[in-house]
N, C-alpha and C. Protein backbone atom coordinates (compact mmCIF):
# COMPACT_ATOMS: atom_id res chain seq x y z
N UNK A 1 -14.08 13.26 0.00
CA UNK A 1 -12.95 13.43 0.89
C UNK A 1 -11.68 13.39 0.06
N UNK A 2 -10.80 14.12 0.02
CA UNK A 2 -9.66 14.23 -0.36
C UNK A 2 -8.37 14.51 0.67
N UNK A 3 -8.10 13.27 1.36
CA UNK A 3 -7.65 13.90 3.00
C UNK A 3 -6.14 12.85 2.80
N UNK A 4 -5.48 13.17 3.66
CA UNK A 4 -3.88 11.91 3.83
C UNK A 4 -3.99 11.09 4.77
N UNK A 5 -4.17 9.64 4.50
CA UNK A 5 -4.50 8.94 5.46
C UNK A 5 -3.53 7.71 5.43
N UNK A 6 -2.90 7.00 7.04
CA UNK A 6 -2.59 5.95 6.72
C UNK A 6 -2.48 4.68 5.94
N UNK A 7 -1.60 3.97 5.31
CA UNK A 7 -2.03 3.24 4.40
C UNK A 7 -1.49 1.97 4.77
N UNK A 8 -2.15 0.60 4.62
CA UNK A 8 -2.04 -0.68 5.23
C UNK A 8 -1.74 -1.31 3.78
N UNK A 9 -0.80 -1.99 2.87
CA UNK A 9 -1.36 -2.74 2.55
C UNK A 9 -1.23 -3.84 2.63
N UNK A 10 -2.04 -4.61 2.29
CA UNK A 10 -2.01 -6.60 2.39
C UNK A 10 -2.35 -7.02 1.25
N UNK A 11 -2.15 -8.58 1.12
CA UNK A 11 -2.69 -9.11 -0.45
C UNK A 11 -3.88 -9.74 -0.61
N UNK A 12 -5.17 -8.47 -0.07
CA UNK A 12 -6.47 -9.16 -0.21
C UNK A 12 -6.86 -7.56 -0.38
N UNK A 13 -8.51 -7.70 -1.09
CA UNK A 13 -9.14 -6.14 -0.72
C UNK A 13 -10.00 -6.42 0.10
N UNK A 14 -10.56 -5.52 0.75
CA UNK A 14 -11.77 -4.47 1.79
C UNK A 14 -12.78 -4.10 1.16
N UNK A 15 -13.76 -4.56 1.12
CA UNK A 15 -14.82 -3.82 0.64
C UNK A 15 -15.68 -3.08 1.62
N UNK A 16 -16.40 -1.89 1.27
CA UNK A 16 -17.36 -1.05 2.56
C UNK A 16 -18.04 -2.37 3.01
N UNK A 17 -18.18 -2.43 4.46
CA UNK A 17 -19.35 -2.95 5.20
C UNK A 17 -18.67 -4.07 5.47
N UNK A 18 -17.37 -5.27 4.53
CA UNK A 18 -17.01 -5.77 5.65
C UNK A 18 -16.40 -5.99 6.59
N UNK A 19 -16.52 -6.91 7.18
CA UNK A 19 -15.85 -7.07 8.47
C UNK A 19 -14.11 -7.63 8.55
N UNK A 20 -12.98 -7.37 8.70
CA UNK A 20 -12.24 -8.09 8.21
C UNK A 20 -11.45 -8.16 9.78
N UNK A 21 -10.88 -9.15 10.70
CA UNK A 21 -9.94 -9.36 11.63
C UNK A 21 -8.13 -8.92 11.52
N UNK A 22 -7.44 -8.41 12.11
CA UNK A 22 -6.03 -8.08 11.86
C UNK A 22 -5.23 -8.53 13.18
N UNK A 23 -3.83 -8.82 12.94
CA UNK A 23 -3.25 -9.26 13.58
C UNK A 23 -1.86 -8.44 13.20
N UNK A 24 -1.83 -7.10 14.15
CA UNK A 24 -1.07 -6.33 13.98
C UNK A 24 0.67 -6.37 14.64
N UNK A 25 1.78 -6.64 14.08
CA UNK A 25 2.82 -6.99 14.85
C UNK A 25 3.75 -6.39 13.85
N UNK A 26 4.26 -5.54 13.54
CA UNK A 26 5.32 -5.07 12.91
C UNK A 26 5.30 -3.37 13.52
N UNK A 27 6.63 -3.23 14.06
CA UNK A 27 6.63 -2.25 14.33
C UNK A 27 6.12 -0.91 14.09
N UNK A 28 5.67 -0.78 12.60
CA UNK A 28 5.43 0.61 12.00
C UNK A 28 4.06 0.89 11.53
N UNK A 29 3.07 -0.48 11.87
CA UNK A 29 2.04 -0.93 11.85
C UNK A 29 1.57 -0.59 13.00
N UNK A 30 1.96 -0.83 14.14
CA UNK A 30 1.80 -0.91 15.69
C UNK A 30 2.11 0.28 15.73
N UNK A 31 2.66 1.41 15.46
CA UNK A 31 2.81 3.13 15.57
C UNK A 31 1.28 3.28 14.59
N UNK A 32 1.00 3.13 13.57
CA UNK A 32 -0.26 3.39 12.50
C UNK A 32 -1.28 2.88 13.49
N UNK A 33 -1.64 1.85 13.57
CA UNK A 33 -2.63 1.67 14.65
C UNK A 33 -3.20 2.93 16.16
N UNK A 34 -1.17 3.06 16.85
CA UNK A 34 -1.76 3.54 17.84
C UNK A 34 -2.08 5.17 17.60
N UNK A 35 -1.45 5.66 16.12
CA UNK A 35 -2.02 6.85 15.73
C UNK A 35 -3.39 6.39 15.67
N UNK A 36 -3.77 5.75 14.72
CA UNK A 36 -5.16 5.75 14.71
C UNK A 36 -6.48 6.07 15.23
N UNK A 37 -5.72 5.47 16.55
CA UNK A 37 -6.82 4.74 18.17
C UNK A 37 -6.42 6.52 18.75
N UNK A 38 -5.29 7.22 18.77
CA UNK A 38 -5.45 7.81 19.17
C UNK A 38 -6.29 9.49 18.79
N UNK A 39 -6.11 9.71 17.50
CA UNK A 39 -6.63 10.62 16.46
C UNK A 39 -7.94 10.04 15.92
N UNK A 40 -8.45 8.53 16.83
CA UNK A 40 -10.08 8.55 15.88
C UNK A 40 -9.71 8.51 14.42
N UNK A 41 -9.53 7.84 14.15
CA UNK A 41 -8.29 8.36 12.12
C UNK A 41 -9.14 6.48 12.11
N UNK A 42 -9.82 6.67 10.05
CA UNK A 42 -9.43 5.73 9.79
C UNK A 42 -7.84 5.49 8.75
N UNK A 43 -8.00 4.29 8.49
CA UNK A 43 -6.74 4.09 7.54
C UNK A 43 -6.93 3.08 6.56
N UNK A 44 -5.98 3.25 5.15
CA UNK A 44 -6.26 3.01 4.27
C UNK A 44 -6.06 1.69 3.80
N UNK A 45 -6.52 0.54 3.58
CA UNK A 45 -6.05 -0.56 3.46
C UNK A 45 -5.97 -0.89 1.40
N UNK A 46 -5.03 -1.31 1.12
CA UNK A 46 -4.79 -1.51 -0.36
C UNK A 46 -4.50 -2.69 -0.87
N UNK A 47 -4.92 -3.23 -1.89
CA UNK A 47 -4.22 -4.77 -2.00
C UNK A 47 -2.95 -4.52 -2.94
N UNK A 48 -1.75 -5.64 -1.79
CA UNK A 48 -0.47 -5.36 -2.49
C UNK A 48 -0.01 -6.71 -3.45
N UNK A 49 0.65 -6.81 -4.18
CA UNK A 49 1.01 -8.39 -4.93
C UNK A 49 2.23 -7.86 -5.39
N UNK A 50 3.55 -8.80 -5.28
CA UNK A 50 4.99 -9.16 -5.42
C UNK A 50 4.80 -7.65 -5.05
N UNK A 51 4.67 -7.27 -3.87
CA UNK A 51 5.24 -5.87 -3.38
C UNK A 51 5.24 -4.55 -4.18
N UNK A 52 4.14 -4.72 -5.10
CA UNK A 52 3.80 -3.42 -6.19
C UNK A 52 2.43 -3.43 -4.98
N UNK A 53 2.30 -1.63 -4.72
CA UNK A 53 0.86 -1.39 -4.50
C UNK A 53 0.14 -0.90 -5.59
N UNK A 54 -1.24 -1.44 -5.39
CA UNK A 54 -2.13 -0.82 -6.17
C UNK A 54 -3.02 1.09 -5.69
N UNK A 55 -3.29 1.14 -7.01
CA UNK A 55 -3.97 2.35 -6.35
C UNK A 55 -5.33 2.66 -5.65
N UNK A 56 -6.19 1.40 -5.84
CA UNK A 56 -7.72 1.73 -5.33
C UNK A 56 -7.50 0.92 -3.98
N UNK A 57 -8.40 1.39 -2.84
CA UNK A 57 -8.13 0.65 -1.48
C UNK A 57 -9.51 1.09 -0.83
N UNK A 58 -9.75 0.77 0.46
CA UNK A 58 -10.80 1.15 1.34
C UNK A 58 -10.65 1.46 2.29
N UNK A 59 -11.75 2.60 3.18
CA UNK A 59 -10.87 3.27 4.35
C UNK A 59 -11.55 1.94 5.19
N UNK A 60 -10.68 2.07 6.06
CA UNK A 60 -10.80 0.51 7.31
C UNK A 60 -10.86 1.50 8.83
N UNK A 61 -12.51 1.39 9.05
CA UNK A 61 -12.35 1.79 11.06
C UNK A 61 -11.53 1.00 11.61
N UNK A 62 -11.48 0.83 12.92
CA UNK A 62 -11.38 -0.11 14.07
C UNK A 62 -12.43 0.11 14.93
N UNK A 63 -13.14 -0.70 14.89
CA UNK A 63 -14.53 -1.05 15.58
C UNK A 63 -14.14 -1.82 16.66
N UNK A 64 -13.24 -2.73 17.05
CA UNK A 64 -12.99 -3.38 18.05
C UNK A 64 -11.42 -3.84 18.11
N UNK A 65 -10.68 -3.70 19.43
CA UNK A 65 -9.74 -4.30 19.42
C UNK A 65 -10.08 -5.22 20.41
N UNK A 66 -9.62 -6.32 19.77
CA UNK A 66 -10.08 -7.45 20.77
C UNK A 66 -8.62 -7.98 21.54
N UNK A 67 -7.42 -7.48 21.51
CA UNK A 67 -6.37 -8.12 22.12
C UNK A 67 -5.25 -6.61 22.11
N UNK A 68 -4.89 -6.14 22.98
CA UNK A 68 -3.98 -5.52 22.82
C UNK A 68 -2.38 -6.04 24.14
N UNK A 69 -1.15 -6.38 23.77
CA UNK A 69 -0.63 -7.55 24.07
C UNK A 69 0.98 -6.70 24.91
N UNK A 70 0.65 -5.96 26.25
CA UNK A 70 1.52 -5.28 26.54
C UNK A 70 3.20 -5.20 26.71
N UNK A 71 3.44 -6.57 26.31
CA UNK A 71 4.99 -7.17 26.08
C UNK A 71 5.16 -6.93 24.80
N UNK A 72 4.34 -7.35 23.95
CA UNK A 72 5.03 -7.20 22.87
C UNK A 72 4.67 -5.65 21.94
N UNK A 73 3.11 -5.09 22.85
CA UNK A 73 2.85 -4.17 22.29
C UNK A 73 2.09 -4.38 20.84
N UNK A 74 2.05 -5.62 20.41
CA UNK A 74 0.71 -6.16 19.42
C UNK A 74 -0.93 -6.46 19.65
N UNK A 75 -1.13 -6.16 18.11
CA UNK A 75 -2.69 -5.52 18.28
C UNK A 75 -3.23 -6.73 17.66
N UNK A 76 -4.67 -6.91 18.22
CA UNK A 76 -5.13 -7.61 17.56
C UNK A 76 -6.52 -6.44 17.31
N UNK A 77 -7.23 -6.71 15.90
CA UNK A 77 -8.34 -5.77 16.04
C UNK A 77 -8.88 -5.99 15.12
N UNK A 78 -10.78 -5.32 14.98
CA UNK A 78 -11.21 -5.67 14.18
C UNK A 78 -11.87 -4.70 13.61
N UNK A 79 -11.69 -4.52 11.68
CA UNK A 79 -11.62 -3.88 11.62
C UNK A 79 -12.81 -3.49 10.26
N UNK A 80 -13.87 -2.61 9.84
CA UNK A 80 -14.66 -2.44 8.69
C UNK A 80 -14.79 -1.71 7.93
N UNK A 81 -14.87 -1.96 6.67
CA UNK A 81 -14.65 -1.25 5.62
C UNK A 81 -15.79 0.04 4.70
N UNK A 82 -15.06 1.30 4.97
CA UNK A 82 -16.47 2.26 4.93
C UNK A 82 -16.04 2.92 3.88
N UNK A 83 -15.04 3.04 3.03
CA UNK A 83 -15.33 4.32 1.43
C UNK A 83 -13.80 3.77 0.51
N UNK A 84 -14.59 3.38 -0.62
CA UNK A 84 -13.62 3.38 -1.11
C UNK A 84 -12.96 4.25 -1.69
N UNK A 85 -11.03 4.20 -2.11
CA UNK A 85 -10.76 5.45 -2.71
C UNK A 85 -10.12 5.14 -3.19
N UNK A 86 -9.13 6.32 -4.09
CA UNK A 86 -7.77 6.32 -5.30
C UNK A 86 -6.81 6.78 -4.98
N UNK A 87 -5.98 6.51 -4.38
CA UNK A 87 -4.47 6.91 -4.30
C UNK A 87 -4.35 7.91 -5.28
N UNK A 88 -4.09 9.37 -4.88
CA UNK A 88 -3.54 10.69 -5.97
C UNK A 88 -1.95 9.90 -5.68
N UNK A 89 -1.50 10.20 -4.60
CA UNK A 89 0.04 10.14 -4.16
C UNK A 89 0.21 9.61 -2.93
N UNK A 90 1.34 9.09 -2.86
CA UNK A 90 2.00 8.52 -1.50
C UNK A 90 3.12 9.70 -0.76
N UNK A 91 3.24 9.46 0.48
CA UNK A 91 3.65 9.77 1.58
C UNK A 91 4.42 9.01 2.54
N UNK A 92 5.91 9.36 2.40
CA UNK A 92 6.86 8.57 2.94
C UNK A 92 7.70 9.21 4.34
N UNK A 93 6.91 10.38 5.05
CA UNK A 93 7.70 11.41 6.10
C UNK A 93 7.45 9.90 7.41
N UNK A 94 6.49 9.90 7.44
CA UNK A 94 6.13 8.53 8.76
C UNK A 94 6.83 7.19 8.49
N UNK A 95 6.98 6.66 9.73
CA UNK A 95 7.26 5.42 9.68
C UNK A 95 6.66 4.29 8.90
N UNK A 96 5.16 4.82 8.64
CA UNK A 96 4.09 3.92 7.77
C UNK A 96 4.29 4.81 6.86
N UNK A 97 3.78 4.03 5.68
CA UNK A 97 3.30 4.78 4.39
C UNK A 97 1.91 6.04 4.60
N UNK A 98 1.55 6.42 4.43
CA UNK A 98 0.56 7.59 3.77
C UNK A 98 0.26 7.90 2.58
N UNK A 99 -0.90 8.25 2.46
CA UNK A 99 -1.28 8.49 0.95
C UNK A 99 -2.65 9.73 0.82
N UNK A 100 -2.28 10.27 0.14
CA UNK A 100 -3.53 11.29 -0.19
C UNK A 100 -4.42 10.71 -1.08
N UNK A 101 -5.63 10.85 -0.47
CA UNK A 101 -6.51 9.79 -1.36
C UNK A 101 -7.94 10.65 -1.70
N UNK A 102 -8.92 10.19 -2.96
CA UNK A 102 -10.06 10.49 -2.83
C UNK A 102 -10.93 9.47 -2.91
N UNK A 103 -11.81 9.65 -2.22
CA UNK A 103 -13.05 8.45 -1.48
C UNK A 103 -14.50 9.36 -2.81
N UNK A 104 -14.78 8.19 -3.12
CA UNK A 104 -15.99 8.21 -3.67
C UNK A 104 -17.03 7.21 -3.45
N UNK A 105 -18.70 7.51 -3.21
CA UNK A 105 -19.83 6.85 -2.79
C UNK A 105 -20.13 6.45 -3.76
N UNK A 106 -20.94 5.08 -3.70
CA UNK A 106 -21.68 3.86 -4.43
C UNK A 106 -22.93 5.56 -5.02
N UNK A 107 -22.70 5.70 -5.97
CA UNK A 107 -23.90 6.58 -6.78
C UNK A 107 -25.14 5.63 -6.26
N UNK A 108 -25.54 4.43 -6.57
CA UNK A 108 -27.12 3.94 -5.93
C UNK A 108 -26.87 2.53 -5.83
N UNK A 109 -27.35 2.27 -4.25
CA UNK A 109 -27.07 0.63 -4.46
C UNK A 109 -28.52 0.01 -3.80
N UNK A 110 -29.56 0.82 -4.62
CA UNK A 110 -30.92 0.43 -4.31
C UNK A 110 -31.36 -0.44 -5.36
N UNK A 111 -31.90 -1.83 -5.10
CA UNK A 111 -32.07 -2.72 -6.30
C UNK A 111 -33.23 -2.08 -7.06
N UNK A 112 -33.82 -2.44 -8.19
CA UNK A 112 -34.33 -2.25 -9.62
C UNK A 112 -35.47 -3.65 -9.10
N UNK A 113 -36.61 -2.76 -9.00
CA UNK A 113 -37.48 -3.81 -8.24
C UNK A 113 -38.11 -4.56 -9.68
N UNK A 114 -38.14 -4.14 -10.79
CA UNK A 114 -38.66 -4.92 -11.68
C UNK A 114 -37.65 -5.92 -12.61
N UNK A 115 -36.53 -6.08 -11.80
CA UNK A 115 -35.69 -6.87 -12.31
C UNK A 115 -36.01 -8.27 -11.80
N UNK A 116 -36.43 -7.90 -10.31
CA UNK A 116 -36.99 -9.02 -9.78
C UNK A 116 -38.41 -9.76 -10.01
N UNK A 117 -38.89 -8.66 -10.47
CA UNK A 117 -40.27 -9.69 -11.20
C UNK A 117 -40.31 -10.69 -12.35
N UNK A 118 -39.16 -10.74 -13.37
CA UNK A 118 -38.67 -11.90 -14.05
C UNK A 118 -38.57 -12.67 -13.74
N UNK A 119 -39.42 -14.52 -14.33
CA UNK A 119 -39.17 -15.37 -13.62
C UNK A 119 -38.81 -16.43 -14.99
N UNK A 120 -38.12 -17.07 -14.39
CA UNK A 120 -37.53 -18.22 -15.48
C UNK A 120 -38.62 -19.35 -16.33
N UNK A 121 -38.52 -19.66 -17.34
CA UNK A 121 -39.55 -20.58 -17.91
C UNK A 121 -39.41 -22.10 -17.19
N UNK A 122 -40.71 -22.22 -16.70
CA UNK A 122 -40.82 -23.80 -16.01
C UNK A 122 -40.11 -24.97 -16.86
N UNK A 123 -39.39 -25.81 -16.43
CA UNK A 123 -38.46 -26.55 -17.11
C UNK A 123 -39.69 -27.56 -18.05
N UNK A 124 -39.52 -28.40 -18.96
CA UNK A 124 -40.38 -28.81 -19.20
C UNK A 124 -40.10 -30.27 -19.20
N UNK A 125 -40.97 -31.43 -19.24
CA UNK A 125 -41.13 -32.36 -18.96
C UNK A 125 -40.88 -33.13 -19.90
């Protein structure tokens, strides 16, 4: 995939498969979200530190919103992590960031069954 997708970032990473909770309340976040929900779109989550982003991130579904909060218009939701990718470039036309990214698959994440037949020497007495 080489596609432009929303970009989140926070100061933790996403890895595929897990599960991570959000607590969405900033205005331009709360527009990214309701694009999201509305276009079926995932979006890109990145880990940020002293406000430098990095370039590798993971695309993040929303599998569940568990709170959506009509006064204030905050999300709560939950959200899992399915491909990771590389920031080519960023995208500043939206209120959120954007980024054109490419997603690349785990080449094999089938274990090496004779790795497991090694067994440690019995301690000795």
């Amino acid at each position: 995939m080489n596609d432009k997708i929303p970009i989140f970032p926070l100061p933790l990473v996403l890895l595929p498969g897990e599960k991570l909770p959000l607590h969405i309340f900033e205005a331009k976040y709360k527009k990214m979200v309701e694009y999201c929900l509305k276009h079926n779109q995932k979006f890109g989550i990145v880990n940020s530190r002293n406000n430098d982003t990095l370039s590798i991130g993971c695309t993040a579904e929303i599998t569940q919103i568990t709170a959506a909060e009509g006064d204030t218009g905050e999300y709560d939701i939950l959200v899992t992590g399915v491909e990771r990718f590389i920031v080519k470039s960023y995208n500043y036309s939206k209120d959120y960031k954007q980024a054109y990214v490419k997603t690349w698959q785990d080449i094999d994440d089938s274990i090496d069954e004779t790795c497991l037949l090694y067994t440690s020497p019995s301690p000795r007495d």
